[in-house]
PDB file of N, CA and C in Angstrom:
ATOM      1  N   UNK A   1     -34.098  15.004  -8.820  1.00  0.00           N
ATOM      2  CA  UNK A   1     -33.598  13.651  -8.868  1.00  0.00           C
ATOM      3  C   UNK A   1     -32.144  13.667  -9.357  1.00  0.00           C
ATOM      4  N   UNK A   2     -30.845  12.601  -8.611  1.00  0.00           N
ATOM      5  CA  UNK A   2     -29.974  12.736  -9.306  1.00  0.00           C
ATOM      6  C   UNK A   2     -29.800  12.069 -10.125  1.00  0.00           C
ATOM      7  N   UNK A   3     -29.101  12.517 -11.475  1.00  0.00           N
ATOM      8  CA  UNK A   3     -28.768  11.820 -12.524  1.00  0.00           C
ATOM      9  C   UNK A   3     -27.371  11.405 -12.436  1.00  0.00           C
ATOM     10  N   UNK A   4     -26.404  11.748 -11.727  1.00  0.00           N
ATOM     11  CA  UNK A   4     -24.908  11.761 -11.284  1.00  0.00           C
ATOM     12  C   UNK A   4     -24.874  11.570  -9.999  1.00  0.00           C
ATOM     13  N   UNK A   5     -24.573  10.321  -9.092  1.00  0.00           N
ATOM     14  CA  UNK A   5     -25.172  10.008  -8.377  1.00  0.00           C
ATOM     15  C   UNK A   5     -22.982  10.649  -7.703  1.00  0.00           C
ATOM     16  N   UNK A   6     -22.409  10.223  -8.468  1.00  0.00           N
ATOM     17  CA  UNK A   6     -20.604  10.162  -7.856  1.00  0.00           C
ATOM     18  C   UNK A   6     -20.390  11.704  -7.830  1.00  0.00           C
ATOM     19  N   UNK A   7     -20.944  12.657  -8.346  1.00  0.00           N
ATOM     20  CA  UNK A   7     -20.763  13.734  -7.982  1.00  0.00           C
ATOM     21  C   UNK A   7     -21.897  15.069  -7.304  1.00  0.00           C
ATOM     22  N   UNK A   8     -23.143  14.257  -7.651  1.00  0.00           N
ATOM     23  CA  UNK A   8     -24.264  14.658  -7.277  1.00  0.00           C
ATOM     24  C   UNK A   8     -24.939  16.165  -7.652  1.00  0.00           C
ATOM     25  N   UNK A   9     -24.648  15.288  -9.139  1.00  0.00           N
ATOM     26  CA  UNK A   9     -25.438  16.380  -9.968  1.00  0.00           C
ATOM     27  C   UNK A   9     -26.951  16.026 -10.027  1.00  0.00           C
ATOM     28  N   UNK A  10     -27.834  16.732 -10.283  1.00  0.00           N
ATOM     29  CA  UNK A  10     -29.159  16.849 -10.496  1.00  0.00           C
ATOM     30  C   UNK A  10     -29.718  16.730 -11.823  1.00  0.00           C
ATOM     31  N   UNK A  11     -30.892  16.155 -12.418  1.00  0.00           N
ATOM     32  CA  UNK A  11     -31.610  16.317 -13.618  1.00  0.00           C
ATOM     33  C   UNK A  11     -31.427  17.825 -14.048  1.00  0.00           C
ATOM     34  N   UNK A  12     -32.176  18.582 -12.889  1.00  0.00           N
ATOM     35  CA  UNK A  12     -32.088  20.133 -13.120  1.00  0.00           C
ATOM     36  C   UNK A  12     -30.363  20.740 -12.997  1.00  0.00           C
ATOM     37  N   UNK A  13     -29.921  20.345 -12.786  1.00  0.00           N
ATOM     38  CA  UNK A  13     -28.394  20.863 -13.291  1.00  0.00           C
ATOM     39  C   UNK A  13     -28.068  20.366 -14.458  1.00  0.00           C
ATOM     40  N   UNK A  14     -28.093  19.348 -14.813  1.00  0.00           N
ATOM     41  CA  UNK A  14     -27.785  18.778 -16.073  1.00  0.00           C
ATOM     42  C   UNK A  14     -28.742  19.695 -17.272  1.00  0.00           C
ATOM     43  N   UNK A  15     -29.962  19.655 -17.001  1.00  0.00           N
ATOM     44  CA  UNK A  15     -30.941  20.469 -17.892  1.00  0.00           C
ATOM     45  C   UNK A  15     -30.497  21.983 -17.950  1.00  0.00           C
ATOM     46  N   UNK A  16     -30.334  22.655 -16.820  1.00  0.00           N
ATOM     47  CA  UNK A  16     -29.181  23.710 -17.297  1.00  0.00           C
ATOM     48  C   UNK A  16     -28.375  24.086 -17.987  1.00  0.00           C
ATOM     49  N   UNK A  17     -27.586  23.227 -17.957  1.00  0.00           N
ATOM     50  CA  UNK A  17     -26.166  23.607 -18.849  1.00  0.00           C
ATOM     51  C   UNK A  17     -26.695  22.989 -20.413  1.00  0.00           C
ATOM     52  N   UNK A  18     -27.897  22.137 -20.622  1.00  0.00           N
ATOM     53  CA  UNK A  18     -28.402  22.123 -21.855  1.00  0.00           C
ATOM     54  C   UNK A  18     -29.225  23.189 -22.291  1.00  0.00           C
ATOM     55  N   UNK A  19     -29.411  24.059 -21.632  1.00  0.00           N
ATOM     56  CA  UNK A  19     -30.315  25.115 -21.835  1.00  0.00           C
ATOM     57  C   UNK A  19     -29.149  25.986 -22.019  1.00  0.00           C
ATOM     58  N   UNK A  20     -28.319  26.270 -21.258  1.00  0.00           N
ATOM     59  CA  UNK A  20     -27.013  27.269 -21.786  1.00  0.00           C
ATOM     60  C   UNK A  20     -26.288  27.040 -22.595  1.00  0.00           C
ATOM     61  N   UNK A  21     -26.083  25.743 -23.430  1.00  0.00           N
ATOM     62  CA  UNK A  21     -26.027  25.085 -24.939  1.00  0.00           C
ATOM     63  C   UNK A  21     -24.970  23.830 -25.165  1.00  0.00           C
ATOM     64  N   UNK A  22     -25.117  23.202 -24.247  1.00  0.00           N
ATOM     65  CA  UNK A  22     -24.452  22.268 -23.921  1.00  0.00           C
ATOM     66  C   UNK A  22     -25.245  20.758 -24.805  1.00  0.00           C
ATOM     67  N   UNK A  23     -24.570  20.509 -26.084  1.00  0.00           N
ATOM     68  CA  UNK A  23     -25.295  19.172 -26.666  1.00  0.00           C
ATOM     69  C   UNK A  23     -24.913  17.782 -26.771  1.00  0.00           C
ATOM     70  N   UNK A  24     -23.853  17.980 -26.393  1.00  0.00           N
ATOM     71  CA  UNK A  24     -23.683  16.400 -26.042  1.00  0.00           C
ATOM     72  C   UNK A  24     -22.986  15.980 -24.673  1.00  0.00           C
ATOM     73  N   UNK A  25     -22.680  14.434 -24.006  1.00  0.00           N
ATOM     74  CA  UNK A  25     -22.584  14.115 -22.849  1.00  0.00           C
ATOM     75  C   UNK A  25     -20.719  15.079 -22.366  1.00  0.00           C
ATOM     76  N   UNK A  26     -20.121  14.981 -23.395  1.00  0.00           N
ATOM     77  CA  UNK A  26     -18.689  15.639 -23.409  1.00  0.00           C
ATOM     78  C   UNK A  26     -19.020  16.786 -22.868  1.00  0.00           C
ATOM     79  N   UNK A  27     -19.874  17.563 -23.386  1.00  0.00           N
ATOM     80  CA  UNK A  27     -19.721  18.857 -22.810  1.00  0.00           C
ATOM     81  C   UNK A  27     -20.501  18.760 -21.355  1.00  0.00           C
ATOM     82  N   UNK A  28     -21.453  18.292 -21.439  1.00  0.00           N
ATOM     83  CA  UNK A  28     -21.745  17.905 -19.725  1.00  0.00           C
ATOM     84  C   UNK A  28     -20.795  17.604 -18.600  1.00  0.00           C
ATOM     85  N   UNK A  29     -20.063  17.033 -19.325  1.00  0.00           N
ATOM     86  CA  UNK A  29     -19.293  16.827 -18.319  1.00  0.00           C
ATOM     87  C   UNK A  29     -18.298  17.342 -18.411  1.00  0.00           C
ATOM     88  N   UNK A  30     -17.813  18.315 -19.148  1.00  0.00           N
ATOM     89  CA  UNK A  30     -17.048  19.314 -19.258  1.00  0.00           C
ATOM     90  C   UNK A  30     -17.044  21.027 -17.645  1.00  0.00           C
ATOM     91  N   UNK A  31     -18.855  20.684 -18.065  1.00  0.00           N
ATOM     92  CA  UNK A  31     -19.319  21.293 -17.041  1.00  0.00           C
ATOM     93  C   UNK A  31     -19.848  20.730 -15.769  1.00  0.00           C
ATOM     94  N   UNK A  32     -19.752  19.903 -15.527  1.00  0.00           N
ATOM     95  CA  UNK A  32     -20.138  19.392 -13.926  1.00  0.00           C
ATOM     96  C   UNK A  32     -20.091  18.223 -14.032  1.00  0.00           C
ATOM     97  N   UNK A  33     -18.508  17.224 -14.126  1.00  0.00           N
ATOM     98  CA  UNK A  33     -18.127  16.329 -14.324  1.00  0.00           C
ATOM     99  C   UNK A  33     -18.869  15.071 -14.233  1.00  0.00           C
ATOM    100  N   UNK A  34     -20.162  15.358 -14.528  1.00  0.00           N
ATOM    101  CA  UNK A  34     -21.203  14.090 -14.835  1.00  0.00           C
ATOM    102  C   UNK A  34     -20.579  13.164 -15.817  1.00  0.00           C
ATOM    103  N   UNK A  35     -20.639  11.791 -15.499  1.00  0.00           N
ATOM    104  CA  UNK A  35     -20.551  11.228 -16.391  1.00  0.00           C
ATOM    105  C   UNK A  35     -18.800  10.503 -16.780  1.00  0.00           C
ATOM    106  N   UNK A  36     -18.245  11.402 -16.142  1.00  0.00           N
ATOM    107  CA  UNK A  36     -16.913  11.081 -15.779  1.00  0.00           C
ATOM    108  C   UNK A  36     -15.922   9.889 -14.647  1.00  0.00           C
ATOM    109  N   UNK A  37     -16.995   9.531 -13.795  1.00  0.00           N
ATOM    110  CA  UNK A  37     -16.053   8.596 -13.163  1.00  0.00           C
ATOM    111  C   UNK A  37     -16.837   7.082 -13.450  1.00  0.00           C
ATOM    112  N   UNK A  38     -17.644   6.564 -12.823  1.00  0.00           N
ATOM    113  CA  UNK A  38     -17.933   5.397 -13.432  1.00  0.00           C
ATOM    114  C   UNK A  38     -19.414   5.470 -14.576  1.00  0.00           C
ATOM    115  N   UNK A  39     -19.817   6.673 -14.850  1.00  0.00           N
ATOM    116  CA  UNK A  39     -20.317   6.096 -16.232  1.00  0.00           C
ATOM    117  C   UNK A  39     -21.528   5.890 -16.498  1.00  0.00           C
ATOM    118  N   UNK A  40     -22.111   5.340 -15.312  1.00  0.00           N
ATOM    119  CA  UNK A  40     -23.794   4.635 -15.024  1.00  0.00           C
ATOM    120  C   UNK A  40     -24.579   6.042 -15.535  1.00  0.00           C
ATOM    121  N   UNK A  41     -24.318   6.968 -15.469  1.00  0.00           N
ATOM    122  CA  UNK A  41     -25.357   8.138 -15.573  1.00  0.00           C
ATOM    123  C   UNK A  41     -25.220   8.450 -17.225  1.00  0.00           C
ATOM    124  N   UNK A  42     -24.270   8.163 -18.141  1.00  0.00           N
ATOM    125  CA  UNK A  42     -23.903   9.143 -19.498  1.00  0.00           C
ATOM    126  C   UNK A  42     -25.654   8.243 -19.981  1.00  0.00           C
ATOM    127  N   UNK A  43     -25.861   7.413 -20.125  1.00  0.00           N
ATOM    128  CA  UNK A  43     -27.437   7.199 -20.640  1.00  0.00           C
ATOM    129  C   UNK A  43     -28.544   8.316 -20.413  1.00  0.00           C
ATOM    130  N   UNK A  44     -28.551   8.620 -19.249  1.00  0.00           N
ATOM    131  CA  UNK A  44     -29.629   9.277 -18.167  1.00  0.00           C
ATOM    132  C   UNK A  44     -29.005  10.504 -19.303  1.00  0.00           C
ATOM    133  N   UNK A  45     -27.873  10.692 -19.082  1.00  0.00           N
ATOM    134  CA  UNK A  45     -27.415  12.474 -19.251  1.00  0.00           C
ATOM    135  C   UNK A  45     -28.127  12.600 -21.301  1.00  0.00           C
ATOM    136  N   UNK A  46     -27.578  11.041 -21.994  1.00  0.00           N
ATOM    137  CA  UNK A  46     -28.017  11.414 -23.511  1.00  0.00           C
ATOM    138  C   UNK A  46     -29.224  11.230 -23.527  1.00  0.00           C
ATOM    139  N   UNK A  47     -30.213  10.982 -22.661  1.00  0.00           N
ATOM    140  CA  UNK A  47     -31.757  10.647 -22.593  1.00  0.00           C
ATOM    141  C   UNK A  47     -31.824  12.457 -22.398  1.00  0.00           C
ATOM    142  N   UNK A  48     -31.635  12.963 -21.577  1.00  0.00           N
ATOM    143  CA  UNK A  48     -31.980  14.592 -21.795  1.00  0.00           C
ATOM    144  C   UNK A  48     -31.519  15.454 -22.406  1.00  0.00           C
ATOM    145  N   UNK A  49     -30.727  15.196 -23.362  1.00  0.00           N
ATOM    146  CA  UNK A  49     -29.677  15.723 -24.416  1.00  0.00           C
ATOM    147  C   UNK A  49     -30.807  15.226 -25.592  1.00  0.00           C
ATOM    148  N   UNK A  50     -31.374  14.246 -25.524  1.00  0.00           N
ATOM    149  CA  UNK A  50     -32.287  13.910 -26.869  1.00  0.00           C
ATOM    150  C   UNK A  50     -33.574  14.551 -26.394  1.00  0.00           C
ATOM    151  N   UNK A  51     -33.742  14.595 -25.719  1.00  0.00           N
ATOM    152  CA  UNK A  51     -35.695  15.743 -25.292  1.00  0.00           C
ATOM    153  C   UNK A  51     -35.921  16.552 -26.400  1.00  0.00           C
ATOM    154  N   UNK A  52     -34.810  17.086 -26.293  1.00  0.00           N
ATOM    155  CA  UNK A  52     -34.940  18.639 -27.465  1.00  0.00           C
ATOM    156  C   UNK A  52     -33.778  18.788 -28.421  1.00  0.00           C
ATOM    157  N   UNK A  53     -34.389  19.942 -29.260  1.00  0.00           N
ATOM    158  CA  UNK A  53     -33.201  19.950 -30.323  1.00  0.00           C
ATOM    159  C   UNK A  53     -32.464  21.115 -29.500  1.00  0.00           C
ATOM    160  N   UNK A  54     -31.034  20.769 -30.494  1.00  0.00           N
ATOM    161  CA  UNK A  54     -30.027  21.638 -29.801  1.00  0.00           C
ATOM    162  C   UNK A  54     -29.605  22.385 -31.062  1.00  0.00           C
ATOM    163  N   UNK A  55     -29.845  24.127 -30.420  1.00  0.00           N
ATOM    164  CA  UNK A  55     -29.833  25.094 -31.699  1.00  0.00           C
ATOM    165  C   UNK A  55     -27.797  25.127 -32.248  1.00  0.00           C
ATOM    166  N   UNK A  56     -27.255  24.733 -31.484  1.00  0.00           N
ATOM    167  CA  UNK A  56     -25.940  25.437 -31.662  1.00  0.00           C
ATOM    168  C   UNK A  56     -25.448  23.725 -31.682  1.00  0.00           C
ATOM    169  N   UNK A  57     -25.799  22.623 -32.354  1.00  0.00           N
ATOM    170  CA  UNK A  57     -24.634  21.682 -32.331  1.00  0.00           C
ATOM    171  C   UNK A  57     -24.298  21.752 -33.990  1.00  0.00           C
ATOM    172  N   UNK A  58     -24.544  22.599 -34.764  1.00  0.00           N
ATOM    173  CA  UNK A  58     -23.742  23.041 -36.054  1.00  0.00           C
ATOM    174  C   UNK A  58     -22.432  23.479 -35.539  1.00  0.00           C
ATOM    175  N   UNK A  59     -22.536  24.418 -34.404  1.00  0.00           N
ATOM    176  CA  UNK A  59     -20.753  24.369 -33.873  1.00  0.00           C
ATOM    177  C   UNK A  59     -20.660  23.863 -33.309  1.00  0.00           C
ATOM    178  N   UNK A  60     -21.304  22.642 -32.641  1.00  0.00           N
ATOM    179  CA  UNK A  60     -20.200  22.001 -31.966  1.00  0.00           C
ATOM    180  C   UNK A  60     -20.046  20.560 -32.668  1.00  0.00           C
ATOM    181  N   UNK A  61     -20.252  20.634 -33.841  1.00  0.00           N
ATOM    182  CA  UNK A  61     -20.320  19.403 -34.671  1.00  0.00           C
ATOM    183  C   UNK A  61     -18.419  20.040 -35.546  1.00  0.00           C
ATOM    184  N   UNK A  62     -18.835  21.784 -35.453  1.00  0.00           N
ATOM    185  CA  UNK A  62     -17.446  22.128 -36.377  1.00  0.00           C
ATOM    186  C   UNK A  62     -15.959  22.323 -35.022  1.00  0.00           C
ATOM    187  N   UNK A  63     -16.733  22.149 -34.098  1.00  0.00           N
ATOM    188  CA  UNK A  63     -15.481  22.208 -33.434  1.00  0.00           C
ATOM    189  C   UNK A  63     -15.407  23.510 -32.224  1.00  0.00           C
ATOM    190  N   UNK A  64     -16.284  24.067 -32.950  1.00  0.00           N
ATOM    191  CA  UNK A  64     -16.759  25.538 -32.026  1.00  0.00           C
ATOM    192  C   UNK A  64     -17.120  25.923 -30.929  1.00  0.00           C
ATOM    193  N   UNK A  65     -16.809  26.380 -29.932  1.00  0.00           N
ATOM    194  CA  UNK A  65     -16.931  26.615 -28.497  1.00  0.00           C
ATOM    195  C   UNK A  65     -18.567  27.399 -28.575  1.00  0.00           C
ATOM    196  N   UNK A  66     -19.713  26.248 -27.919  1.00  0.00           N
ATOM    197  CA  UNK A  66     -20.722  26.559 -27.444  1.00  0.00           C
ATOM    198  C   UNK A  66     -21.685  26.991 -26.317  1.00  0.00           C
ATOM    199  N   UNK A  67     -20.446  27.070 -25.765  1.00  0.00           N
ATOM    200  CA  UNK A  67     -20.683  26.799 -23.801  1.00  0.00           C
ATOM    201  C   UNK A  67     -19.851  27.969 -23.685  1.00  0.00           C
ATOM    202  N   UNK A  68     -20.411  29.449 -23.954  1.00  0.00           N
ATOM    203  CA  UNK A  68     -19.632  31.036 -23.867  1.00  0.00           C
ATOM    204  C   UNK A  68     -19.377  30.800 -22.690  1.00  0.00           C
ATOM    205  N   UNK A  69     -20.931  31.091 -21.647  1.00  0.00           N
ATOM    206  CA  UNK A  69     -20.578  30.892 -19.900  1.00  0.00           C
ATOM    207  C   UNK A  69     -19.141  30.207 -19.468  1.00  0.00           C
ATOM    208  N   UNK A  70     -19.053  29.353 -20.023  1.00  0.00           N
ATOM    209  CA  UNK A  70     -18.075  28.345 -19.467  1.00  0.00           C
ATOM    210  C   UNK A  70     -16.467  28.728 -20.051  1.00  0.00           C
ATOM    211  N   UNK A  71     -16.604  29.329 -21.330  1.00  0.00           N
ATOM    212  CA  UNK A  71     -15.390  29.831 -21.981  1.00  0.00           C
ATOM    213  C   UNK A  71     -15.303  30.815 -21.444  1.00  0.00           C
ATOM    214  N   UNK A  72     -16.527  31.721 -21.019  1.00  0.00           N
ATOM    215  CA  UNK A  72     -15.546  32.843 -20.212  1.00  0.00           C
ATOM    216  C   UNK A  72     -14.856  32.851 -18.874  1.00  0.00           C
ATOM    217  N   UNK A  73     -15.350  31.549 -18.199  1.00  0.00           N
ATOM    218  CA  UNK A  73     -15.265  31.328 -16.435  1.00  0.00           C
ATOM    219  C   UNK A  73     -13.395  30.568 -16.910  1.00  0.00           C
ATOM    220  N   UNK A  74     -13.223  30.260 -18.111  1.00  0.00           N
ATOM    221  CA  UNK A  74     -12.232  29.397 -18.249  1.00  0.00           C
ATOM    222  C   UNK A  74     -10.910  30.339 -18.248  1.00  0.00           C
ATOM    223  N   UNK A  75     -11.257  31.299 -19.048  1.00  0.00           N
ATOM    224  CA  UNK A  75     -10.319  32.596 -19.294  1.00  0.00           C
ATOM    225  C   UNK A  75     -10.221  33.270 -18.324  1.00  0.00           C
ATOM    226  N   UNK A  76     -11.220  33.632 -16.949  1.00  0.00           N
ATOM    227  CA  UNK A  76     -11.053  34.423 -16.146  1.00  0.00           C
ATOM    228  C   UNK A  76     -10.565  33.721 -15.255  1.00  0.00           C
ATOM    229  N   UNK A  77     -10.125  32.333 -15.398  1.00  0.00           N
ATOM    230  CA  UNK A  77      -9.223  31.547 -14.269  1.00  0.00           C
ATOM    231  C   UNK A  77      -7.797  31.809 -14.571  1.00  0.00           C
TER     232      UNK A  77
END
């Protein structure tokens, strides 16, 4: 089902990148610009961001890069 209907992201994509440690809607859409153009979806996206706990938002509460995958795809650009 999509949850990002303007870029056509998926529940299961979104649940991904929360599984690779992605805890709040910022970083979602950091990674697959959900949530970024008009908006209707950031509910949908913090409704599956609240399912579960998120082991690593101690860093990203301090500021800390939690999303390695994504820090390394960033550096190798």
């Amino acid at each position: 089902m999509y949850v990002c209907s303007c870029f056509g992201v998926t529940e299961a994509q979104v649940q991904q990148h929360v599984d690779d440690g992605a805890c709040t809607p910022r970083q979602i859409a950091s990674a697959c610009k959900a949530g970024t153009d008009c908006g209707s979806c950031v509910r949908r996206i913090q409704a599956i961001l609240g399912r579960g706990s998120c082991p690593r938002r101690e860093a990203a509460d301090q500021g800390r890069p939690v999303l390695t995958a994504l820090t390394d795809l960033d550096e190798a650009a």
